[in-house]
N, C-alpha and C. Protein backbone atom coordinates (compact mmCIF):
# COMPACT_ATOMS: atom_id res chain seq x y z
N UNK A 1 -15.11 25.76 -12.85
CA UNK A 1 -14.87 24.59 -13.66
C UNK A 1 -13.97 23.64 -12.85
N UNK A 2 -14.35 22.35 -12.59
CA UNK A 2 -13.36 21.43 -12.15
C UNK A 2 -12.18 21.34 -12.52
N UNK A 3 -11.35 21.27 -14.02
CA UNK A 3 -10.64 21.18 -13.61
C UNK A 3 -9.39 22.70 -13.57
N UNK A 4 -10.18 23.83 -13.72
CA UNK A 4 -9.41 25.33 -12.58
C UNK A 4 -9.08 24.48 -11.30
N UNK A 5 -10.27 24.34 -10.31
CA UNK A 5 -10.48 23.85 -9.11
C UNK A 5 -8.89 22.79 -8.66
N UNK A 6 -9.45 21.81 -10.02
CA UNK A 6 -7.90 20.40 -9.43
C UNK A 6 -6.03 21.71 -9.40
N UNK A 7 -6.35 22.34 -10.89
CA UNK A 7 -5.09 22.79 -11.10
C UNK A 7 -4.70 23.95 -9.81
N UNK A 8 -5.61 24.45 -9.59
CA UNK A 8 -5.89 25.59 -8.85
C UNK A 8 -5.40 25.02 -7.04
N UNK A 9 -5.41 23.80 -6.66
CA UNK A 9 -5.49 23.32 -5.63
C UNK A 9 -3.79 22.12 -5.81
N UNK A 10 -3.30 21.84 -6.89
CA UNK A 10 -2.07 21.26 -7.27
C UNK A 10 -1.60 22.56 -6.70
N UNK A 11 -1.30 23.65 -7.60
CA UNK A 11 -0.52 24.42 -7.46
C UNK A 11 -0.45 25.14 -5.88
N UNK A 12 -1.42 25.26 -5.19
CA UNK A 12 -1.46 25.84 -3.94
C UNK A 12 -0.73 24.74 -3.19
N UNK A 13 -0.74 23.59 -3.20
CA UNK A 13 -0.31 22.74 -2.35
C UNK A 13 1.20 22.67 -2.59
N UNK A 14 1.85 22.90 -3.93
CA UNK A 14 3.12 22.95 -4.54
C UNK A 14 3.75 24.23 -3.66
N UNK A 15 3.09 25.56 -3.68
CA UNK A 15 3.52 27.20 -3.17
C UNK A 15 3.57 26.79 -1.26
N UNK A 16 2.54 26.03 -1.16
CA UNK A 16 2.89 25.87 0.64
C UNK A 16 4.14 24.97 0.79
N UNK A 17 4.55 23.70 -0.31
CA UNK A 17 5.80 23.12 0.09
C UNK A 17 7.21 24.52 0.00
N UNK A 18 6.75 25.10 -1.54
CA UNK A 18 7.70 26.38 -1.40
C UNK A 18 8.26 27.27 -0.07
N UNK A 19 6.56 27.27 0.02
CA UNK A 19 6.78 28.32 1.76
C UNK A 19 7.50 27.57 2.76
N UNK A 20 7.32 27.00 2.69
CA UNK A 20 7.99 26.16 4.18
C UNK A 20 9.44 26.10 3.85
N UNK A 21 9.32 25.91 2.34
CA UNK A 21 11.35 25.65 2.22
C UNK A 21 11.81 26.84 2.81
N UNK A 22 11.01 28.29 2.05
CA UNK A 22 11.72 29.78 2.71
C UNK A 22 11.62 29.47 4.41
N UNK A 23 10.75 29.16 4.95
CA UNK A 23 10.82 29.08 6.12
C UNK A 23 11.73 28.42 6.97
N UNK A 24 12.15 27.81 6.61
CA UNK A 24 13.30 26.83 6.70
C UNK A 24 14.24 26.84 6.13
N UNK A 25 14.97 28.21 5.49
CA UNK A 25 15.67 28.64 5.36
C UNK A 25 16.48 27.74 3.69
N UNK A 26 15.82 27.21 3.24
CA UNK A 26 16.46 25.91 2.22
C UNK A 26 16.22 26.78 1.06
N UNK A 27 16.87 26.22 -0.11
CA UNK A 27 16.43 26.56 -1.24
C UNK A 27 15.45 25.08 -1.69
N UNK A 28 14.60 26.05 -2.67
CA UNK A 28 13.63 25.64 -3.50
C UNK A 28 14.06 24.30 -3.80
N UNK A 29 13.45 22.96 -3.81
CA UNK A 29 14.23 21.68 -5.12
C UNK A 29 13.92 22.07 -6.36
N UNK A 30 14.89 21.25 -6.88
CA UNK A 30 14.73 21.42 -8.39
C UNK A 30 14.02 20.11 -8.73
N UNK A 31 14.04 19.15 -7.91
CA UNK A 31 12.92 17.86 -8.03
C UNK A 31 11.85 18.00 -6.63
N UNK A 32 10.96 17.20 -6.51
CA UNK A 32 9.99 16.94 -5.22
C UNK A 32 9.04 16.05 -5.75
N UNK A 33 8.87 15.10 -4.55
CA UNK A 33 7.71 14.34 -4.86
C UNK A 33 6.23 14.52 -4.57
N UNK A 34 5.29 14.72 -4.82
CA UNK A 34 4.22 15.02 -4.07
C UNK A 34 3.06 13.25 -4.14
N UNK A 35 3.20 12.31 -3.32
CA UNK A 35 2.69 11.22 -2.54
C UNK A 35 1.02 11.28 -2.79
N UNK A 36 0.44 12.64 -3.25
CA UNK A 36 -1.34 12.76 -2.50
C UNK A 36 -1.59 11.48 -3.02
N UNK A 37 -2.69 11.08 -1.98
CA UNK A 37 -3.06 9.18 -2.55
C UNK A 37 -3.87 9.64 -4.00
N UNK A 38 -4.10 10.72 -3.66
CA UNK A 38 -5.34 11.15 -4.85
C UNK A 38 -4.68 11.22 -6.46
N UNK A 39 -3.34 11.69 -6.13
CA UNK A 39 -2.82 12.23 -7.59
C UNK A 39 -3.26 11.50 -8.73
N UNK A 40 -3.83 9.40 -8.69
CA UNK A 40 -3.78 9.04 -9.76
C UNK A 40 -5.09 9.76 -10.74
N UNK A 41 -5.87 10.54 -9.92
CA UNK A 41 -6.78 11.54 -10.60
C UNK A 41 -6.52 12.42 -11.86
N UNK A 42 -5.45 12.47 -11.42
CA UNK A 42 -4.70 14.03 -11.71
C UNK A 42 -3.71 14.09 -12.80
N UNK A 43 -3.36 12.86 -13.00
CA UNK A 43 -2.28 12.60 -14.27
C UNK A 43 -2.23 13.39 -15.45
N UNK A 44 -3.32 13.15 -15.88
CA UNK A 44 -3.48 14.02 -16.88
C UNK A 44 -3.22 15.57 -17.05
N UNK A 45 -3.19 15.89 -15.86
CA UNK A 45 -2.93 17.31 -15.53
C UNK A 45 -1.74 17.50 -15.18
N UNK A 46 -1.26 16.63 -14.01
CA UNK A 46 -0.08 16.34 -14.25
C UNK A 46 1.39 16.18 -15.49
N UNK A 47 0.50 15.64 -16.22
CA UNK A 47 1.51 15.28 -17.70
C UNK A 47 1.41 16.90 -18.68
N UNK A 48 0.12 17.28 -18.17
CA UNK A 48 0.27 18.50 -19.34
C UNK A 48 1.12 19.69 -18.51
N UNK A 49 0.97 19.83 -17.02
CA UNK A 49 1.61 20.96 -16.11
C UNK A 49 2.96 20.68 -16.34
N UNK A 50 3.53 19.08 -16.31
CA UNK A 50 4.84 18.69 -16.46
C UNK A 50 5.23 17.68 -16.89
N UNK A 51 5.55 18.26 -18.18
CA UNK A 51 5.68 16.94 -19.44
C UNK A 51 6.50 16.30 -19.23
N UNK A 52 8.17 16.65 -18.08
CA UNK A 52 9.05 15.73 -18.27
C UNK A 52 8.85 15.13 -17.09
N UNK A 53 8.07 15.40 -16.07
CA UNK A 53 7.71 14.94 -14.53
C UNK A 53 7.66 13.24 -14.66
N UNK A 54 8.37 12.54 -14.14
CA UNK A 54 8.11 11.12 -13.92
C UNK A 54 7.24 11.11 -13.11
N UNK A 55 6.20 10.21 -13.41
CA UNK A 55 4.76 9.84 -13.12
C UNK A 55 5.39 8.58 -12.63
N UNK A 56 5.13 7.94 -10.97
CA UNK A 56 5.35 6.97 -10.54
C UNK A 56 4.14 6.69 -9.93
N UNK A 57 3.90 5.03 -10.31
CA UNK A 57 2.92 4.64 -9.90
C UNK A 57 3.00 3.41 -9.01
N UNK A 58 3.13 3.45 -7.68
CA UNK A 58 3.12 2.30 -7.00
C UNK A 58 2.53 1.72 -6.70
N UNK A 59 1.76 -0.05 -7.15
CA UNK A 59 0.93 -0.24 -6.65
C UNK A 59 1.08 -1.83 -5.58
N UNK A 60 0.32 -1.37 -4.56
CA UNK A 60 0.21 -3.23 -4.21
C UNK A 60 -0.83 -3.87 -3.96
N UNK A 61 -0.51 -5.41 -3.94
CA UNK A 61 -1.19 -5.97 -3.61
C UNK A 61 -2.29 -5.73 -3.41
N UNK A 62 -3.53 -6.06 -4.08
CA UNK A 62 -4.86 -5.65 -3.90
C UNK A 62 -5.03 -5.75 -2.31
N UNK A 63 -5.58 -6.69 -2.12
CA UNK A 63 -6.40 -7.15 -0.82
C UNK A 63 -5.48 -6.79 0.25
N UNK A 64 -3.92 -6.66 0.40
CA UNK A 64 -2.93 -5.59 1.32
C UNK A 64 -3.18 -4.46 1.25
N UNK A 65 -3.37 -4.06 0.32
CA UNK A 65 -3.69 -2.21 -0.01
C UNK A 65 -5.09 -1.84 0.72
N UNK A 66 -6.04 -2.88 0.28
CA UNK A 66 -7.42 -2.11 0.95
C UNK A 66 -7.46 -2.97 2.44
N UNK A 67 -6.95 -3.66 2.79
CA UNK A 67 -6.93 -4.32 4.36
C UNK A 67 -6.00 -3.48 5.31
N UNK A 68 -4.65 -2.52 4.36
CA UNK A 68 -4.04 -1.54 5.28
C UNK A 68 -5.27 -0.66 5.50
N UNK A 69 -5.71 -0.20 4.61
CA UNK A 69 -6.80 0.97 5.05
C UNK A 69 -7.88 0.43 5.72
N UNK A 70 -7.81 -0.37 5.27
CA UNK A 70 -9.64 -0.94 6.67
C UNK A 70 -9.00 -0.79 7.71
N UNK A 71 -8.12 -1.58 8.21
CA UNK A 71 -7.64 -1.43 9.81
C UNK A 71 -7.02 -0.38 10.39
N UNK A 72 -6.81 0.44 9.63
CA UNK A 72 -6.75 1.56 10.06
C UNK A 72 -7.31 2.47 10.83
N UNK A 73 -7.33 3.05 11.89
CA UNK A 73 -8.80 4.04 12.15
C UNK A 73 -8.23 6.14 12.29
N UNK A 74 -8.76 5.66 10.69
CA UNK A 74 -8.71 7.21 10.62
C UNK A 74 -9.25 8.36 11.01
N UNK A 75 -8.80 9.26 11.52
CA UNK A 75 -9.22 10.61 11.83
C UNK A 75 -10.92 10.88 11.52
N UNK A 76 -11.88 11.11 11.72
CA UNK A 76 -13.48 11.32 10.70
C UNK A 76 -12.75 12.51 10.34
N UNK A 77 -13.62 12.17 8.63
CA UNK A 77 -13.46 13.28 7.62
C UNK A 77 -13.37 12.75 6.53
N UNK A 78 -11.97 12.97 6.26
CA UNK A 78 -11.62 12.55 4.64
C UNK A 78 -11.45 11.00 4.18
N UNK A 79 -11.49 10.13 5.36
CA UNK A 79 -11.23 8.71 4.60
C UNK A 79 -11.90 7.96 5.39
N UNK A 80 -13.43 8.36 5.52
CA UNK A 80 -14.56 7.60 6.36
C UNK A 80 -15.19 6.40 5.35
N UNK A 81 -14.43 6.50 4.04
CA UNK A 81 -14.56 5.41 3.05
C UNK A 81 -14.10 4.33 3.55
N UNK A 82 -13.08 4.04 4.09
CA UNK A 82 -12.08 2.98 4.44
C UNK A 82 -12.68 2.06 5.91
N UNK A 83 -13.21 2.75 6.04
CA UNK A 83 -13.77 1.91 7.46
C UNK A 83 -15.19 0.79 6.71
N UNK A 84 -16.10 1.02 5.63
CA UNK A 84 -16.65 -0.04 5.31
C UNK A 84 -16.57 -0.69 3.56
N UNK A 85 -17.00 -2.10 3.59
CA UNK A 85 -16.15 -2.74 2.40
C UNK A 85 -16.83 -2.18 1.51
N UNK A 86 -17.79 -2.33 1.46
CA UNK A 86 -18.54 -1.69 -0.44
C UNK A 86 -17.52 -0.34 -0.95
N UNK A 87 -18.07 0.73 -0.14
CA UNK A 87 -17.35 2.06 -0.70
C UNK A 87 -15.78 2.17 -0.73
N UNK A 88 -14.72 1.06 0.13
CA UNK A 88 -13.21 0.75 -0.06
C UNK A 88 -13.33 0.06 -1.24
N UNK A 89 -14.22 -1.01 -1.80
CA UNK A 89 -14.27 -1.90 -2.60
C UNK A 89 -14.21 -0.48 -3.77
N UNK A 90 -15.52 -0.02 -3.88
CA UNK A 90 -15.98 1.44 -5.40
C UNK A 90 -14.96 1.96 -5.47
N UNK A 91 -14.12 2.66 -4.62
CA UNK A 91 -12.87 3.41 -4.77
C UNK A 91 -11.52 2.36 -5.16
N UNK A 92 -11.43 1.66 -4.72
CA UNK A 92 -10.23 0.87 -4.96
C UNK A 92 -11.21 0.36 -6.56
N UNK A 93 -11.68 -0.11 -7.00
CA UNK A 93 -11.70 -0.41 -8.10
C UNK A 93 -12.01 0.63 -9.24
N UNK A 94 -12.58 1.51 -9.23
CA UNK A 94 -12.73 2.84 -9.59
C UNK A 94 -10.99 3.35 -9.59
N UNK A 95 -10.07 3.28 -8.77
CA UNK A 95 -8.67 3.55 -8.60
C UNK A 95 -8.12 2.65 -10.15
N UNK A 96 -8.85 1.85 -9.85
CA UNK A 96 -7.96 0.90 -11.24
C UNK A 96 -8.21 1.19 -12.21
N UNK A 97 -9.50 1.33 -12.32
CA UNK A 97 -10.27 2.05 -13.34
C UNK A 97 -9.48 3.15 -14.20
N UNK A 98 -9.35 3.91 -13.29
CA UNK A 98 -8.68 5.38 -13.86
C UNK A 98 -7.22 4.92 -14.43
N UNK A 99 -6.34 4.15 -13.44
CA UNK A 99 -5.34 3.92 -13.98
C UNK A 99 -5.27 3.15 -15.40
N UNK A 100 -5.94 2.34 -15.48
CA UNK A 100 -6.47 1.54 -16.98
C UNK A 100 -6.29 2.76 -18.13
N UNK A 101 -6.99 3.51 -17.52
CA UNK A 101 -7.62 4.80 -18.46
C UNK A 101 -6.48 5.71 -19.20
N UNK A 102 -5.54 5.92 -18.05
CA UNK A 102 -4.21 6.67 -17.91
C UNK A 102 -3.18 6.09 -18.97
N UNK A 103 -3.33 4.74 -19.09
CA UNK A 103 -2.29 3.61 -19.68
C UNK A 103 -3.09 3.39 -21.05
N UNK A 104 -4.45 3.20 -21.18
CA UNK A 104 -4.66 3.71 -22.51
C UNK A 104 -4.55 4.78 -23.20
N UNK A 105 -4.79 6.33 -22.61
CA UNK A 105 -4.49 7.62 -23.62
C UNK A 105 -3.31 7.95 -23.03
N UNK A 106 -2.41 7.71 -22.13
CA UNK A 106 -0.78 7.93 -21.94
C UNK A 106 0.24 6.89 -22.17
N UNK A 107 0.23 6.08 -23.33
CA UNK A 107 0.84 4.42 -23.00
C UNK A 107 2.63 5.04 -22.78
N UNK A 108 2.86 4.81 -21.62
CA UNK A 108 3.98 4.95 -21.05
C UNK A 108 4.43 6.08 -20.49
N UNK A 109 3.35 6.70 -20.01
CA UNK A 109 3.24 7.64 -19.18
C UNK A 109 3.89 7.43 -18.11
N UNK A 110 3.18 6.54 -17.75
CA UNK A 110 3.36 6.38 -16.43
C UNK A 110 4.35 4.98 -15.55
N UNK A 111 5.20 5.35 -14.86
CA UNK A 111 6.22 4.38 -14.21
C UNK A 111 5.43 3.71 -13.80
N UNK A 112 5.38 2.04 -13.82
CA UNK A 112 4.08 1.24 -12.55
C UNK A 112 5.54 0.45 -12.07
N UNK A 113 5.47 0.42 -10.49
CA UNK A 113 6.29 -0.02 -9.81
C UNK A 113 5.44 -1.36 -8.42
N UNK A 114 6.07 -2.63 -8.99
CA UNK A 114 4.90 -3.34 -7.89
C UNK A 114 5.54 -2.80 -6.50
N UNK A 115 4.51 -2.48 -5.21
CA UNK A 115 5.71 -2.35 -4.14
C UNK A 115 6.57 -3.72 -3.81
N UNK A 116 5.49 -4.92 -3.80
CA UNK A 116 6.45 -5.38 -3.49
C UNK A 116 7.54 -6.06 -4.09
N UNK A 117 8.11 -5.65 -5.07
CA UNK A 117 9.26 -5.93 -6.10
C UNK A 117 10.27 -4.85 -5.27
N UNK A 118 9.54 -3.47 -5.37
CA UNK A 118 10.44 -3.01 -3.75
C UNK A 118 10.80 -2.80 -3.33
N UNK A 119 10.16 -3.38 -2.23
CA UNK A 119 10.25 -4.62 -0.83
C UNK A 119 11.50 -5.66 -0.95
N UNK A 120 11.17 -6.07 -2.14
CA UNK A 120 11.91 -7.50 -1.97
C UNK A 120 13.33 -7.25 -2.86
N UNK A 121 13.56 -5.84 -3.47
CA UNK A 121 14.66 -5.34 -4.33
C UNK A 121 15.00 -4.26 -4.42
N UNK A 122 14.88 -3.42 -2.84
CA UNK A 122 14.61 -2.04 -3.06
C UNK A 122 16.36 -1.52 -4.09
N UNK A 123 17.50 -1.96 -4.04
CA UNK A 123 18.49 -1.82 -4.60
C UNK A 123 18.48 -1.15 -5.47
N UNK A 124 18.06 -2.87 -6.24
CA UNK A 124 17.74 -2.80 -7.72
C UNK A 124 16.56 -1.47 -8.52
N UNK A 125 14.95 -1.54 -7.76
CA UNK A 125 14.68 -0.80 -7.99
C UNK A 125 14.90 0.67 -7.59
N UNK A 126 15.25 1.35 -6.69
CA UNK A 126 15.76 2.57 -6.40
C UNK A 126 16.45 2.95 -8.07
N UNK A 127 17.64 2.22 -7.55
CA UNK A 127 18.67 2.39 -8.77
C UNK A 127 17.87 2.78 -10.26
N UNK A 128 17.11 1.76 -10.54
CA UNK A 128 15.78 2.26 -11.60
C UNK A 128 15.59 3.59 -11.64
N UNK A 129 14.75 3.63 -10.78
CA UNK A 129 13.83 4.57 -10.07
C UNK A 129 14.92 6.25 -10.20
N UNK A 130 15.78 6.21 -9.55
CA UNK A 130 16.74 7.23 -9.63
C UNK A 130 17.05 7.51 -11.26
N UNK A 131 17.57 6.44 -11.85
CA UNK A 131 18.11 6.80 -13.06
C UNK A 131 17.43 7.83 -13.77
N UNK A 132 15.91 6.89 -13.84
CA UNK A 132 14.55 7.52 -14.42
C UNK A 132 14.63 9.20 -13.96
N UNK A 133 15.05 9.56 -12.63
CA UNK A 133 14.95 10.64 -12.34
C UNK A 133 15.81 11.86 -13.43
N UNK A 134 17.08 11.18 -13.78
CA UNK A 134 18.14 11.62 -14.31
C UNK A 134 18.99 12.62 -12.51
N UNK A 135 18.86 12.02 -11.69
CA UNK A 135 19.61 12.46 -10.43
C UNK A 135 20.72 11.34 -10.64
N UNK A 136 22.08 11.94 -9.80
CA UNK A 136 22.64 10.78 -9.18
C UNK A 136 22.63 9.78 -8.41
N UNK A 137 23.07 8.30 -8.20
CA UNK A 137 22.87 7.50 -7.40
C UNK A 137 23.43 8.03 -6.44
N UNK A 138 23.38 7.48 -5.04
CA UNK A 138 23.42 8.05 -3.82
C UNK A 138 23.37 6.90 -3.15
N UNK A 139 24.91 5.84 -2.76
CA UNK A 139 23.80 5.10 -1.81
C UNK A 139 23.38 4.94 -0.56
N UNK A 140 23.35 6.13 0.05
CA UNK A 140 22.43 6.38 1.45
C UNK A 140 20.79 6.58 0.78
N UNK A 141 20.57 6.76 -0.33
CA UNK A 141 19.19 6.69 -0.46
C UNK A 141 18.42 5.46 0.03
N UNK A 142 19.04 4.37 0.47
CA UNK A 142 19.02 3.20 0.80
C UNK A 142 18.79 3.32 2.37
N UNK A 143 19.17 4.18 3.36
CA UNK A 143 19.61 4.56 4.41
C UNK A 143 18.13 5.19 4.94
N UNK A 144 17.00 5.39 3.18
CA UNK A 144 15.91 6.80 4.00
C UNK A 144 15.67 6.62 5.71
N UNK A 145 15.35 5.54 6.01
CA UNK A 145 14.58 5.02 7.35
C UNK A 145 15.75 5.69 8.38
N UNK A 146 16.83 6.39 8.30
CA UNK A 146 18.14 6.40 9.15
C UNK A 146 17.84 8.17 9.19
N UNK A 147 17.21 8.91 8.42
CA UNK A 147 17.19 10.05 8.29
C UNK A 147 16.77 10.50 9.43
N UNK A 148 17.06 11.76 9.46
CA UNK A 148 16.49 12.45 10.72
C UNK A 148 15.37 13.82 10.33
N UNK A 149 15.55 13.88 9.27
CA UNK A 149 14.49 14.05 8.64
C UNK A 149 12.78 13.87 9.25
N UNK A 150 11.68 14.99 9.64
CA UNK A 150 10.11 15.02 10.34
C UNK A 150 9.94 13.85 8.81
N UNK A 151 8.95 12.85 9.24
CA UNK A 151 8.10 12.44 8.63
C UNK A 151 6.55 12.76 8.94
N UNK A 152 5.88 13.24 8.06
CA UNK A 152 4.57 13.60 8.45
C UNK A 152 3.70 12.93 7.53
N UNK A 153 3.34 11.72 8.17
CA UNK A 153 2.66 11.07 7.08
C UNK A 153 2.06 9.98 8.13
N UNK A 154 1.27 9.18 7.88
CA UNK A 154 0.19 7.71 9.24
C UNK A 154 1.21 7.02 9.49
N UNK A 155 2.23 7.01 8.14
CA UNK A 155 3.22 5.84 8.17
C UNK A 155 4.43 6.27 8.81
N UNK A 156 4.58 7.32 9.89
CA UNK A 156 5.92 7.98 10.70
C UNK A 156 6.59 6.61 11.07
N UNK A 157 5.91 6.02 11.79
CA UNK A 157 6.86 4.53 12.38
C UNK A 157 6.96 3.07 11.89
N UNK A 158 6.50 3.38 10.78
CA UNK A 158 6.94 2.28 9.24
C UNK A 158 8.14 2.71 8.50
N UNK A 159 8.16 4.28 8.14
CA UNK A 159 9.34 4.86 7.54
C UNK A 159 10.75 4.63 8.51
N UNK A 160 10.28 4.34 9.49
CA UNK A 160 11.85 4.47 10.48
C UNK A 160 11.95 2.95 10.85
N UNK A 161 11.66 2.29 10.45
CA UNK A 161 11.70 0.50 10.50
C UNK A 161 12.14 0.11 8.92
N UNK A 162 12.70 1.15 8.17
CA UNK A 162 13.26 0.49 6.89
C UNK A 162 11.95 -0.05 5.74
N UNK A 163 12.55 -1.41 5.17
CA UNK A 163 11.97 -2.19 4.05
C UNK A 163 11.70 -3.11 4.66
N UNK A 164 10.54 -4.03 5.09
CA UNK A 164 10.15 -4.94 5.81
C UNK A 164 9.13 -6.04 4.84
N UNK A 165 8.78 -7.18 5.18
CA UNK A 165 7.73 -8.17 4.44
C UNK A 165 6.77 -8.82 5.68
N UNK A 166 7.02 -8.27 6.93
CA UNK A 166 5.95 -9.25 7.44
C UNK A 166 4.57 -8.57 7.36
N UNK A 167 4.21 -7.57 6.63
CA UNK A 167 2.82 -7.02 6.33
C UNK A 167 2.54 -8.21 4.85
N UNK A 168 2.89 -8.20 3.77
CA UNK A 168 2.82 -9.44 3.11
C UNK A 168 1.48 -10.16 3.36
N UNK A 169 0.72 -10.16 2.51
CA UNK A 169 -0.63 -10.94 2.99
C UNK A 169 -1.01 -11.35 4.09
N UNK A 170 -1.20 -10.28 5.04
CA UNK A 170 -1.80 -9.90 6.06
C UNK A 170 -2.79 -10.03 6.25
N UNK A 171 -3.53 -9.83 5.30
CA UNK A 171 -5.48 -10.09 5.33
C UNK A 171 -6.00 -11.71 5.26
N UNK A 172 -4.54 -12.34 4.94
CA UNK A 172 -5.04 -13.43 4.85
C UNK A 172 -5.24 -14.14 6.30
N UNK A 173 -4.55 -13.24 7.22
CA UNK A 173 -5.13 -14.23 8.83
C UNK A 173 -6.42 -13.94 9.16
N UNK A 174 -7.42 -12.69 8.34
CA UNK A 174 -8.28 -12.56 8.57
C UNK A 174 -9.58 -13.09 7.24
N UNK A 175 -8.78 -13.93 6.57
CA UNK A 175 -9.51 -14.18 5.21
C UNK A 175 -10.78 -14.49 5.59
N UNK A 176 -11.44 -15.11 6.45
CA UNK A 176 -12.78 -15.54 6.45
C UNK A 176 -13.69 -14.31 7.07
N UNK A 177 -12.92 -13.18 7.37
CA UNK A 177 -14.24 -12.23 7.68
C UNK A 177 -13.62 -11.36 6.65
N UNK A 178 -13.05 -11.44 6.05
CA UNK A 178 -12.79 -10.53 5.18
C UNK A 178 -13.14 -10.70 3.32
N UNK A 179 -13.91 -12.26 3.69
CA UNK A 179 -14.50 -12.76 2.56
C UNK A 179 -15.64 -11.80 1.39
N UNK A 180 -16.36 -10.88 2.29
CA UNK A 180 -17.26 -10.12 1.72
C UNK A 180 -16.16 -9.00 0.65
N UNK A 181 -15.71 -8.78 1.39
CA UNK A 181 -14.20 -7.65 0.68
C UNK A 181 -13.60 -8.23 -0.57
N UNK A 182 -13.32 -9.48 -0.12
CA UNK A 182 -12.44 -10.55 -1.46
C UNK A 182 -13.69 -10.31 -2.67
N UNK A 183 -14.77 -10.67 -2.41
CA UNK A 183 -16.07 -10.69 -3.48
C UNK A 183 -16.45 -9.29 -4.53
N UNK A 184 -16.59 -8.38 -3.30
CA UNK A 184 -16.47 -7.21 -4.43
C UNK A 184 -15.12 -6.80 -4.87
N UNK A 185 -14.01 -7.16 -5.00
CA UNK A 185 -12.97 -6.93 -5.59
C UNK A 185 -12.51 -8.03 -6.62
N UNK A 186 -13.59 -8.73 -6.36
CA UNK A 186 -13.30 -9.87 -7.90
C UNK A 186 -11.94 -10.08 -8.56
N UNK A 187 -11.63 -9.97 -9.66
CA UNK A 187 -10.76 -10.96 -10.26
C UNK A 187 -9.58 -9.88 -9.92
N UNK A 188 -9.44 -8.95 -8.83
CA UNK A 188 -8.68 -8.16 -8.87
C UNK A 188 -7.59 -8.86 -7.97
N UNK A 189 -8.36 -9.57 -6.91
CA UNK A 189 -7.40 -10.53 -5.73
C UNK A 189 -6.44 -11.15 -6.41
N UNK A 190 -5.20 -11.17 -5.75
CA UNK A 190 -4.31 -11.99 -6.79
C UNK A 190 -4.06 -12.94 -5.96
């Protein structure tokens, strides 16, 4: 049954962050974030596995969000979507889709955080963002990019350059070949 399969594959991915803490000698958190781009799938499962779990939802900028992933050139395999516009277009709107979905049978489920509000306030929102956690403020949380801390993620040398804006409608130096993209994402372009 699918969703054994989703829960069945949450939880394995949760027991390997475990393992690694033993391995690394740490104790367990009593919070963690788990980032998968996929999770907005999963909410629902999410909310029932962990009712008090803050559900954060970050989203940006349409036509930034799917123009980071076009230019990207990913690994072949799992995100051979992103290299052409129709099927970035089905998934990114299909993405909204679900979230629509989430905000009708969860109304306030879920945290929606614009990124770039941020970007342009990480302060302010952190501070949010933390409260929501019920953690303490901290303000080296402000500092993440200073950590020494492995980042293992595409974005290793974005995370260590801080909060930045010159990505900021980026697609727009390429707006005229990127016109076919603007079309199937319709009234979503802002």
């Amino acid at each position: 049954m699918l969703a054994d399969k989703v829960v069945d594959d949450m939880q394995t991915r949760w027991e390997s962050l475990e393992n690694d803490l033993d391995r690394e000698s740490m104790s367990a958190p009593k919070r963690f974030v788990d980032k998968m781009l996929t999770n907005y799938m999963n909410i629902g499962f999410i909310h029932m596995l962990f009712p008090n779990a803050l559900i954060l939802h970050v989203a940006r900028e349409p036509m930034d969000c799917v123009f980071s992933a076009y230019k990207h050139d990913f690994p072949p395999g799992t995100l051979d979507y992103t290299s052409e516009f129709t099927s970035l277009a089905q998934l990114y709107l299909g993405y909204r889709d679900i979230m629509e979905h989430w905000d009708a049978v969860l109304p306030g489920r879920v945290t929606h955080v614009r990124y770039e509000d941020m970007v342009e306030d990480l302060p302010g929102v952190a501070k949010t963002l933390i409260d929501a956690t019920g953690l303490a403020w901290e303000e080296d949380v402000l500092d993440f990019h200073k950590k020494k801390q492995a980042v293992n993620t595409l974005s290793t040398t974005q995370v260590r350059k801080g909060m930045y804006k010159d990505h900021f409608k980026a697609w727009q130096r390429y707006e005229k070949q990127l016109q076919p993209l603007v079309k199937l994402l319709g009234d979503k372009v802002e």
